[in-house]
Protein backbone atom coordinates (compact mmCIF):
# COMPACT_ATOMS: atom_id res chain seq x y z
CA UNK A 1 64.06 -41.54 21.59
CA UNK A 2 62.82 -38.49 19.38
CA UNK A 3 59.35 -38.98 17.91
CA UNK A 4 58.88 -37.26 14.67
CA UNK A 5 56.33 -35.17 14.53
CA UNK A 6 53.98 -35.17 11.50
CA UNK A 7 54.59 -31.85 9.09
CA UNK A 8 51.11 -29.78 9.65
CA UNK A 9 49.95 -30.58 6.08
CA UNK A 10 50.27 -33.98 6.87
CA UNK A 11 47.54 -33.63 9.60
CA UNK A 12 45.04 -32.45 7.15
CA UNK A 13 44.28 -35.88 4.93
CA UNK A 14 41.00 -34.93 3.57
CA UNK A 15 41.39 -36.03 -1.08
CA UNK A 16 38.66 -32.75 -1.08
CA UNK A 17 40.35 -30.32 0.03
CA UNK A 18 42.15 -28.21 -2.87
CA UNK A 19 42.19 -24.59 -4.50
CA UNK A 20 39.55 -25.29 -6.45
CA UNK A 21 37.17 -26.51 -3.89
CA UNK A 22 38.46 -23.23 -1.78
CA UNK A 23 37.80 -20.90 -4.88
CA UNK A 24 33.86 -22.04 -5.48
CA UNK A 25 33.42 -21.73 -2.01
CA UNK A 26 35.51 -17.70 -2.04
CA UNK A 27 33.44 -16.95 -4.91
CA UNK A 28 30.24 -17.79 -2.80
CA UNK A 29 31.26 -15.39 -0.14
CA UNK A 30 32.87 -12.83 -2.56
CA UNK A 31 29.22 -12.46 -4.22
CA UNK A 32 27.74 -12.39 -0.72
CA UNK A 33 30.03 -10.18 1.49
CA UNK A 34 29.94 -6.76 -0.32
CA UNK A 35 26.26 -7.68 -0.03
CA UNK A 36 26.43 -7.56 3.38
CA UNK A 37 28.54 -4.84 3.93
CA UNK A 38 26.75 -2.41 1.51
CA UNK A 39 23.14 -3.34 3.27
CA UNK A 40 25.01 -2.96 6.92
CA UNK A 41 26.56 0.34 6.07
CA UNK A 42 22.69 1.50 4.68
CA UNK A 43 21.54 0.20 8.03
CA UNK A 44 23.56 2.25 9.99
CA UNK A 45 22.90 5.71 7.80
CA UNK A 46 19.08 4.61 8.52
CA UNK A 47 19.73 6.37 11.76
CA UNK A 48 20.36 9.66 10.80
CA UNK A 49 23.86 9.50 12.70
CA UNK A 50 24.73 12.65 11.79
CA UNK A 51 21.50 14.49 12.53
CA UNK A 52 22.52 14.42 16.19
CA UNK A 53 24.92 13.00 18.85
CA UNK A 54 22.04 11.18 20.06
CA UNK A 55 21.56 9.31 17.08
CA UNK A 56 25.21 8.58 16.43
CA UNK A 57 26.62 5.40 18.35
CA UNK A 58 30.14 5.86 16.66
CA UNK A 59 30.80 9.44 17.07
CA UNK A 60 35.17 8.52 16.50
CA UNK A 61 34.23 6.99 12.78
CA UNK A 62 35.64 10.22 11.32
CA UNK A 63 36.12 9.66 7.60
CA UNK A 64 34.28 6.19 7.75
CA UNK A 65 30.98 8.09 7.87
CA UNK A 66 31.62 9.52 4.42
CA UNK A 67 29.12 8.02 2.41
CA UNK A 68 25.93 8.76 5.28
CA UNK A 69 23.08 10.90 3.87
CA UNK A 70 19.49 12.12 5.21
CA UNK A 71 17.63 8.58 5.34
CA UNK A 72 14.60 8.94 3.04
CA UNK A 73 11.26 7.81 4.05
CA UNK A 74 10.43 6.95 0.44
CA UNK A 75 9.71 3.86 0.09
CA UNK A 76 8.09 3.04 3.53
CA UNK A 77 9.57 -0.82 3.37
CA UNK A 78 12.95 0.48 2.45
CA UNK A 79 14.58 -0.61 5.67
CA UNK A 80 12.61 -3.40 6.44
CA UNK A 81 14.06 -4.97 2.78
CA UNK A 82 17.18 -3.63 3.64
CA UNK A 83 17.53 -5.44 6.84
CA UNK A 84 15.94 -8.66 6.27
CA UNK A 85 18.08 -8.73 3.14
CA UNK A 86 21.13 -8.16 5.56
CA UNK A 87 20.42 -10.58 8.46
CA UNK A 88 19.05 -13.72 6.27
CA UNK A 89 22.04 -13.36 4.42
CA UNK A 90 24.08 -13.44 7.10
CA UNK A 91 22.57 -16.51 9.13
CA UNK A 92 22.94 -17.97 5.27
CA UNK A 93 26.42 -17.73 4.92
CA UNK A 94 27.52 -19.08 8.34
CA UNK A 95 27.45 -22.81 6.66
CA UNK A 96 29.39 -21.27 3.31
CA UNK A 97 32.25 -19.63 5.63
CA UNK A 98 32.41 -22.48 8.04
CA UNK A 99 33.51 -24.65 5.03
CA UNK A 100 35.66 -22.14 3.46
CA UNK A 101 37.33 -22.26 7.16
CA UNK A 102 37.67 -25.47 6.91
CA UNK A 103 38.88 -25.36 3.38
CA UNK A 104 42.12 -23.38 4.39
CA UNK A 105 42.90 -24.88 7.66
CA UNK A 106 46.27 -25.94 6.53
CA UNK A 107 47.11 -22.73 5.70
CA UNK A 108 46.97 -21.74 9.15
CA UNK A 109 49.27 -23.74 10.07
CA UNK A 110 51.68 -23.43 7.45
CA UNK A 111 55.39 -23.72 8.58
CA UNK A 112 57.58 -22.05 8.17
CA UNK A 113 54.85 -19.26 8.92
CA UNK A 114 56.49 -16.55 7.58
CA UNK A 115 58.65 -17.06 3.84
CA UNK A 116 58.97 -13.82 2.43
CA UNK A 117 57.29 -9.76 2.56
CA UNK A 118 54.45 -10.97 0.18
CA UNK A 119 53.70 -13.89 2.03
CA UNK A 120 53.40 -11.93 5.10
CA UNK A 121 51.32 -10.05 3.98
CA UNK A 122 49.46 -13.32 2.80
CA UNK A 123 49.43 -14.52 6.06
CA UNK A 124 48.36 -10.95 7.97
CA UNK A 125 45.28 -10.68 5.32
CA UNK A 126 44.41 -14.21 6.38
CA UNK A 127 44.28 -13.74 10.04
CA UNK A 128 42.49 -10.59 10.10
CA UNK A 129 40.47 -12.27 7.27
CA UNK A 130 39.57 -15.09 9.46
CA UNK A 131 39.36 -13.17 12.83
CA UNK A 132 36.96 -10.69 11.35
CA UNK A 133 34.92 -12.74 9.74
CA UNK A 134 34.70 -14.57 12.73
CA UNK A 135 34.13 -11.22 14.99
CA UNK A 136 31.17 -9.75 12.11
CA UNK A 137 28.51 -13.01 11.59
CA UNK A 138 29.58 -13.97 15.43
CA UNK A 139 28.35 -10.85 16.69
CA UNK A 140 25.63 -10.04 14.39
CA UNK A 141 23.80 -13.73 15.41
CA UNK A 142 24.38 -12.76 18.72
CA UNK A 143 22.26 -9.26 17.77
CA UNK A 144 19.82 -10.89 16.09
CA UNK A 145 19.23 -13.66 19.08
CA UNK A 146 19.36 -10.37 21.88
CA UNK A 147 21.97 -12.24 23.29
CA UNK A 148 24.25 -8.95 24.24
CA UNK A 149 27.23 -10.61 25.80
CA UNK A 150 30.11 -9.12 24.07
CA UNK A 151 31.54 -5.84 25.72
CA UNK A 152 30.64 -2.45 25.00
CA UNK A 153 27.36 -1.36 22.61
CA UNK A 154 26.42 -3.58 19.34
CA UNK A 155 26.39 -0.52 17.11
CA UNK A 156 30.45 0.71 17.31
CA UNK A 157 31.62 -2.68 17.95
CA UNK A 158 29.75 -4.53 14.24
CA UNK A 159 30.58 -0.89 12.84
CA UNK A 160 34.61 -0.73 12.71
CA UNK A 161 34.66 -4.19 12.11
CA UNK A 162 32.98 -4.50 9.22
CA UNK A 163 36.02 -1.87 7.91
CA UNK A 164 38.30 -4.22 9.40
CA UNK A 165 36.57 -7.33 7.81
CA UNK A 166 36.36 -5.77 4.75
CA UNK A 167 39.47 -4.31 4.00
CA UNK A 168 40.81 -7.49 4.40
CA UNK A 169 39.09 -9.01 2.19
CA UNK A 170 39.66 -6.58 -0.30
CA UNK A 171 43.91 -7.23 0.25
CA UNK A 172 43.02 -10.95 0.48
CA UNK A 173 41.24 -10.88 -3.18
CA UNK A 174 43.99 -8.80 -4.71
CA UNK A 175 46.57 -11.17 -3.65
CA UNK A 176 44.73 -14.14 -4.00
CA UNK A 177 42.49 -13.28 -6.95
CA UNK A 178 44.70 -14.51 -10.31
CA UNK A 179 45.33 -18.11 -8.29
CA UNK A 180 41.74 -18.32 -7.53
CA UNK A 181 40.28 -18.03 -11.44
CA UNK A 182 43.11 -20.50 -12.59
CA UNK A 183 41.87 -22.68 -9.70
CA UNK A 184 38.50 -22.61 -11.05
CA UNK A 185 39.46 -22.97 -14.71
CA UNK A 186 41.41 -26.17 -13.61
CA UNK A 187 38.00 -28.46 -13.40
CA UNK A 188 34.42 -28.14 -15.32
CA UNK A 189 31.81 -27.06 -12.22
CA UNK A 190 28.77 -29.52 -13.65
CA UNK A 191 31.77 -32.04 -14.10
CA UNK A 192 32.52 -32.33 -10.66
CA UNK A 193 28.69 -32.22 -9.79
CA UNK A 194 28.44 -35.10 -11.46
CA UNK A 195 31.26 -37.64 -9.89
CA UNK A 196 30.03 -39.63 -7.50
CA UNK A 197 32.41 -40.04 -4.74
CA UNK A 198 33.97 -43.67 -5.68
CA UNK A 199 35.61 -41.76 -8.60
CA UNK A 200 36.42 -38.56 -6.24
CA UNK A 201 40.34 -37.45 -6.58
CA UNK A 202 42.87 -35.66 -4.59
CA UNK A 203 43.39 -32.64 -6.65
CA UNK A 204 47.14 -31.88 -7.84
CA UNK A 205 49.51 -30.96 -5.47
CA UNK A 206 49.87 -27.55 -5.14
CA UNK A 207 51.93 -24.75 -3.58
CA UNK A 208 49.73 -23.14 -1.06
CA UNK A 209 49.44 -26.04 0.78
CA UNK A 210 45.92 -27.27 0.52
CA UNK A 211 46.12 -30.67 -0.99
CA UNK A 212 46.91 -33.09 1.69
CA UNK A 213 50.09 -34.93 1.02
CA UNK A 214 48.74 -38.26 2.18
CA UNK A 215 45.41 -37.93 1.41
CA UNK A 216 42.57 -40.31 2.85
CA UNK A 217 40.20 -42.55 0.85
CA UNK A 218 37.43 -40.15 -0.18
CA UNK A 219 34.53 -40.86 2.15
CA UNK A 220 32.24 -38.31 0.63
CA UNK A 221 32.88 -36.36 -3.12
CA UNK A 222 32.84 -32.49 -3.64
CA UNK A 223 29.31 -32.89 -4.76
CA UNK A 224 28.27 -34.17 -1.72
CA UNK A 225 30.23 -31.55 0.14
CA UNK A 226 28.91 -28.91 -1.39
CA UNK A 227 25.36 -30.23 -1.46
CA UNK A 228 25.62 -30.36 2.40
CA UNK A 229 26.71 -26.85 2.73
CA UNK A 230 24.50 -25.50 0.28
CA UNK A 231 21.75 -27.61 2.23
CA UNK A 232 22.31 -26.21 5.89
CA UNK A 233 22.29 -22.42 3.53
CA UNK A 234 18.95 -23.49 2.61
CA UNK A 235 17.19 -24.60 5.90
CA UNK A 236 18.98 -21.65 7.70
CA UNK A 237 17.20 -19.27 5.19
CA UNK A 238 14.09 -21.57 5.91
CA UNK A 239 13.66 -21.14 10.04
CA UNK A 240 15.19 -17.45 9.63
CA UNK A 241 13.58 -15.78 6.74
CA UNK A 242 10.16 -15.94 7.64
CA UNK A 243 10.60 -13.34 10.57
CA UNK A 244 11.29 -10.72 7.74
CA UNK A 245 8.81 -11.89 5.42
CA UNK A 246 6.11 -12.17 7.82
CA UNK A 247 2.60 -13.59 7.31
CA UNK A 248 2.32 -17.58 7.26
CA UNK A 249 6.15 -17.76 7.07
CA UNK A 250 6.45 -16.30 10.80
CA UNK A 251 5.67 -19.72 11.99
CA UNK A 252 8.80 -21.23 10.03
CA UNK A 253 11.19 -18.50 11.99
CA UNK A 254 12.51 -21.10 14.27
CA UNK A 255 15.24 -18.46 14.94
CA UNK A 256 13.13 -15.72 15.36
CA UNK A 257 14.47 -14.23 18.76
CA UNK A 258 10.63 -12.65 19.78
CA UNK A 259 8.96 -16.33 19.13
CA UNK A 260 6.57 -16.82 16.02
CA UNK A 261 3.14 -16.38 18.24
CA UNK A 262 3.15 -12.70 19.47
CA UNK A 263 -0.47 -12.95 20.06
CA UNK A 264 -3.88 -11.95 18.68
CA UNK A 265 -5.98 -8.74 18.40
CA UNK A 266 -4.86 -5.29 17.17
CA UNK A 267 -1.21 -5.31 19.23
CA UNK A 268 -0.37 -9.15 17.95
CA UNK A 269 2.61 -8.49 16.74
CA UNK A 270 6.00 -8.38 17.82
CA UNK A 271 7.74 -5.52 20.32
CA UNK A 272 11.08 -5.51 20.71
CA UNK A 273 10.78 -4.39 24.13
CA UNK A 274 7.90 -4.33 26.54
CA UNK A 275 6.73 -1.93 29.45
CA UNK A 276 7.61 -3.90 32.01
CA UNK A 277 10.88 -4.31 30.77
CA UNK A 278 11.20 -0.59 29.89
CA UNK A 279 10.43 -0.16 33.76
CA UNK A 280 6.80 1.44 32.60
CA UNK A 281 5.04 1.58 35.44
CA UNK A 282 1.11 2.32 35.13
CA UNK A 283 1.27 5.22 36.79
CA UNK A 284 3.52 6.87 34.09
CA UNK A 285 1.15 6.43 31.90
CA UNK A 286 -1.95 6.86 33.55
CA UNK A 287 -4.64 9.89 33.50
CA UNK A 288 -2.03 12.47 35.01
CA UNK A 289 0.37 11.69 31.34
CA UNK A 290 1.17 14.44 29.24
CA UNK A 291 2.96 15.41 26.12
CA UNK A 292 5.21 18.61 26.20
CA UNK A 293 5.71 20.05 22.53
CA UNK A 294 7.94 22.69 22.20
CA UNK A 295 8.99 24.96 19.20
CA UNK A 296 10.05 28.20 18.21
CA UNK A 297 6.84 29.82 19.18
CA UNK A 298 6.95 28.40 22.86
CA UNK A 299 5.59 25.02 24.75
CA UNK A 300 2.65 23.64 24.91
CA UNK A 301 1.20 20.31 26.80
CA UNK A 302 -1.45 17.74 26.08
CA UNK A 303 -3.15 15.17 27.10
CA UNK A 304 -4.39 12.31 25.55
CA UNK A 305 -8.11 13.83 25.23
CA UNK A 306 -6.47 16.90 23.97
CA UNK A 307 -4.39 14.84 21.19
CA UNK A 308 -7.78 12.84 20.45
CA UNK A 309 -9.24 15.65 19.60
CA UNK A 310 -7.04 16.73 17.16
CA UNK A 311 -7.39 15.65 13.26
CA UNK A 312 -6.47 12.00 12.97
CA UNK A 313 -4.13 10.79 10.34
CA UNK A 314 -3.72 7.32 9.22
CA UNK A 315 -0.98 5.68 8.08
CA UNK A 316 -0.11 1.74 6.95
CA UNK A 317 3.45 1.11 8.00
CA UNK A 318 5.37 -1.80 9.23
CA UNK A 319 8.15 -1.82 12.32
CA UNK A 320 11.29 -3.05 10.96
CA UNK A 321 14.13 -3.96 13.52
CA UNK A 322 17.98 -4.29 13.15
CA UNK A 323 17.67 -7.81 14.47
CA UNK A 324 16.18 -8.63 11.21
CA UNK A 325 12.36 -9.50 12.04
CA UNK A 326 9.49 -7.07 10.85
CA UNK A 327 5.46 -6.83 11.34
CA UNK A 328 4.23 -6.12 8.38
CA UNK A 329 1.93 -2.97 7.62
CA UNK A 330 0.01 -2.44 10.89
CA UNK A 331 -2.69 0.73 10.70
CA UNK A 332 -1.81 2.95 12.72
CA UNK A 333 -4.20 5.92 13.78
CA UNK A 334 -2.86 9.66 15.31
CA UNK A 335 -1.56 13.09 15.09
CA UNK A 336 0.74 14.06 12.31
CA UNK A 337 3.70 15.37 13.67
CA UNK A 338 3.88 18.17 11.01
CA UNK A 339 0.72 19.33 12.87
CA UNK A 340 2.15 19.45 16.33
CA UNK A 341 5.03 21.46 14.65
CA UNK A 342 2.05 23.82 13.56
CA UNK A 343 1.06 24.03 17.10
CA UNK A 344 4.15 25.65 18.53
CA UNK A 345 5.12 27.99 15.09
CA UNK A 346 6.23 26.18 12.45
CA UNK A 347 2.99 25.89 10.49
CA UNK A 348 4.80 25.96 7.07
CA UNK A 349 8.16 24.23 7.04
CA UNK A 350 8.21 22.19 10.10
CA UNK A 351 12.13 21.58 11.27
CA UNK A 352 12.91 18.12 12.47
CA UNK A 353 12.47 16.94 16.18
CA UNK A 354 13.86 16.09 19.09
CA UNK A 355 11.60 13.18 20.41
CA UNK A 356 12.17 11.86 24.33
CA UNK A 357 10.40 9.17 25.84
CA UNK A 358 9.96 8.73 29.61
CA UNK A 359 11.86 5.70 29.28
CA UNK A 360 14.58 6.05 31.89
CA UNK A 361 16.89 3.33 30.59
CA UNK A 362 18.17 1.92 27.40
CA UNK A 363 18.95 3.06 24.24
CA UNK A 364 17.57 5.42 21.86
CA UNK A 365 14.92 6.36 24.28
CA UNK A 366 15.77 9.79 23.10
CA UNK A 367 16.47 10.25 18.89
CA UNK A 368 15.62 12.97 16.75
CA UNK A 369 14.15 13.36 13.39
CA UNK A 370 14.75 15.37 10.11
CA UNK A 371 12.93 17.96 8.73
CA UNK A 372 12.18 15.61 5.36
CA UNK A 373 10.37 12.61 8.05
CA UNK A 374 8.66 15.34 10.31
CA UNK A 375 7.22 16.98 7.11
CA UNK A 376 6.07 13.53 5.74
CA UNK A 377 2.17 13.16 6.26
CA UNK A 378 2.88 9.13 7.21
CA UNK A 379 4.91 10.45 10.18
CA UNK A 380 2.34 10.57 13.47
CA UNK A 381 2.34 10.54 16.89
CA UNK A 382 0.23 7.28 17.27
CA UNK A 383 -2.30 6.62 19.41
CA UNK A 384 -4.11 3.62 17.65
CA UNK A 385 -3.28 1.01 15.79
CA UNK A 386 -5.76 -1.64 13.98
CA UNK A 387 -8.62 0.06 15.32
CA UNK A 388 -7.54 -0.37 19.27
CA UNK A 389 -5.52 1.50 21.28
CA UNK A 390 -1.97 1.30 22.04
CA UNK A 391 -1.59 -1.89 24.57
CA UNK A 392 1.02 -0.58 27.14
CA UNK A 393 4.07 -3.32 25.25
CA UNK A 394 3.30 -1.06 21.99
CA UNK A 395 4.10 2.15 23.33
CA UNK A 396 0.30 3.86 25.09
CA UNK A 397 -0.52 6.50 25.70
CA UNK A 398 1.74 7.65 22.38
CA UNK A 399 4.71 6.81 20.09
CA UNK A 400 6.09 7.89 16.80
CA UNK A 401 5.53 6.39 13.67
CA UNK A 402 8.01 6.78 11.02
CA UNK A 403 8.07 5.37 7.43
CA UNK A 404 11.40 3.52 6.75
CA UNK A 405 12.95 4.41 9.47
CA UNK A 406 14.46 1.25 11.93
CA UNK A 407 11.94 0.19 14.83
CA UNK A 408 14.41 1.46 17.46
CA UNK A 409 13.64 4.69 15.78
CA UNK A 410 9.64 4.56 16.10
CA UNK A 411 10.19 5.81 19.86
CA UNK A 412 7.48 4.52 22.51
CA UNK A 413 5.64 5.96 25.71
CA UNK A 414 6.29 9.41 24.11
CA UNK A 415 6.81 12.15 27.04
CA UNK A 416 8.21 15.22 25.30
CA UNK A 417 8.36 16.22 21.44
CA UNK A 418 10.77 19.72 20.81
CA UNK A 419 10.59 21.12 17.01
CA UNK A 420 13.91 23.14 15.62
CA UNK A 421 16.37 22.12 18.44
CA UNK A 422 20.01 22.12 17.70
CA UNK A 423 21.58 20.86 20.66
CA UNK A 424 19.89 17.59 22.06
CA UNK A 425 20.83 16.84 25.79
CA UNK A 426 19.73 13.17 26.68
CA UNK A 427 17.67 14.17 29.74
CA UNK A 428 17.16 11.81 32.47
């Protein structure tokens, strides 16, 4: 005997599902998405990526890097807004995409799958619609959480596909757009807020494939639904947000990947990495330390008495990481780096910098600096911060301090500073 199989839409039951509950929850995402594309692509000209190849993690983006420019260091929170607006929003969409997923399910398994050139098209926007959607806020939570399991660097892989992501979005909405508005012109939004779900309908049958064509008794209404999504939004933004914001909130980022306790005194507050994890040993750092600084008008080295005796800057700046989380304005106390320029001639215009740590693994433990951070006067070489020394976690004897730039950036256990360099060799 042959058992008929049921048709896919036929699997899908749900009364809710409809283009009108799949065009409030599009419009949602369509508000938030260039959002987060527009603060990712600032985040990655933060950088300087095309100061040096040291600096650029996507050297093959060719005319993708069109829009990057010198990253300012006017105003000193710029990135930290910037990226806590980019990873809150993120973490606050996962809720409003999972439903939209589950909105269009029977979509994806539409037979026959392919009907004509347009609705191949359809169906190509839709899959690389879903997969890189799926690829972006799957590896950006794994960012934020340090949780580095997917192959290959962080940087290239979120990078081209965001592109990806996007661009399919933008041939999903031009195809989709003029069915979407209808959609949402069929029913009154505070209508549907108010009908409880005893009174909740199948909408009409329609040719994408959404309604179900034996839909289930309603066991919860599209109020309900979207109360539910807009509710897990809401306590997402709650245990993620406060890692950004900082102050009392810290204790509400549940999802904060460094804890919410980094400790008391003058270094209580978050590092991204610490010494011992660097593979800082004391000895690297101990009395026999010394900075190289090296310019046009030769090299010169110092040690930490040396730099102590020079004039002492101060400067109230936060650290601001990629992952999303931020200190606040910490005091930091040190030697302007336009003044170590000034040391080995370039006491006028001081170029931008070439900054290495003695770091021997990991990322950016080499990045270099433009002329418009080096000549800011918040830019130091720090050696305190609120009132203490450096602990060993926060970078002593020395690391650089720079206003608005990413915390990646702000490069610890300084070893070797060289003013006007054009070609930057990562030493090891």
């Amino acid at each position: 005997m042959k058992v008929p199989l049921p048709r896919p839409n036929e699997l899908w039951r749900s009364p809710l599902r409809g283009p009108w509950l799949t065009s409030v929850l599009g419009a949602v995402l369509l508000v938030g998405i260039p959002v987060l594309f527009v603060t990712g692509l600032l985040s990655y000209a933060a950088y300087n990526p095309n100061l040096s190849h040291v600096n650029d993690k996507t050297p093959g983006k060719g005319l993708l890097g069109f829009y990057l420019f010198s990253w300012p260091t006017h105003p000193y929170w710029l990135y930290r807004l910037n990226q806590g607006v980019h990873v809150t929003l993120g973490i606050v969409l996962v809720p409003v995409l999972l439903a939209k997923l589950w909105s269009v399910v029977p979509k994806l398994f539409a037979l026959p799958p392919v009907r004509s050139v347009g609705h191949a098209l359809e169906r190509l926007s839709l899959l690389l619609l879903v997969g890189g959607g799926f690829f972006e806020f799957v590896t950006g939570i794994l960012n934020v959480q340090l949780d580095y399991v997917f192959p290959g660097s962080f940087y290239p892989l979120h990078f081209y596909g965001a592109w990806v992501f996007v661009g399919a979005v933008l041939a999903h909405v031009a195809l989709r757009l003029p069915t979407a508005v209808r959609a949402l012109r069929s029913r009154d939004f505070r209508a549907e807020l108010r009908t409880p779900t005893s009174r909740t309908r199948p909408e009409p049958p329609d040719s994408g494939g959404l309604v179900a064509a034996r839909p289930a008794d309603p066991t919860i209404s599209r109020r309900g639904l979207l109360g539910m999504v807009g509710l897990g939004s809401l306590a997402l933004a709650v245990v993620t947000a406060g890692q950004s914001i900082g102050g009392p909130l810290r204790g509400t980022a549940l999802l904060a990947p460094h804890g919410r306790s980094p400790g008391t005194g003058p270094g209580g507050f978050p590092v991204n990495k610490t010494a011992a994890g660097a593979h800082i040993r004391p000895q690297d750092v101990g009395a026999d330390w010394q900075l190289t600084v090296s310019g046009a008008g030769g090299s010169v080295r110092l040690g930490l008495a040396e730099l102590q005796r020079m004039a002492q800057a101060r400067a109230a700046l936060p650290i601001a990481c990629v992952e999303g989380w931020s200190t606040g304005d910490q005091h930091w106390e040190g030697v302007r780096l336009r003044d170590l320029a000034a040391l080995v001639g370039h006491p006028d215009d001081p170029p931008g910098v070439f900054v290495e740590s003695i770091q021997l693994t990991g990322s950016f433990r080499a990045v270099a600096l433009s002329a418009g951070q080096v000549r800011d006067g918040r830019t130091l070489l720090a050696l305190r911060v609120n009132g203490a020394d450096l602990t060993p976690d926060h970078g002593y004897p020395a690391r650089v301090i720079i206003p608005g730039a990413p915390g990646v950036m702000n490069t610890k256990w300084v070893g070797r500073l060289t003013f006007g360099a054009t070609d930057f060799p990562e030493r090891t």
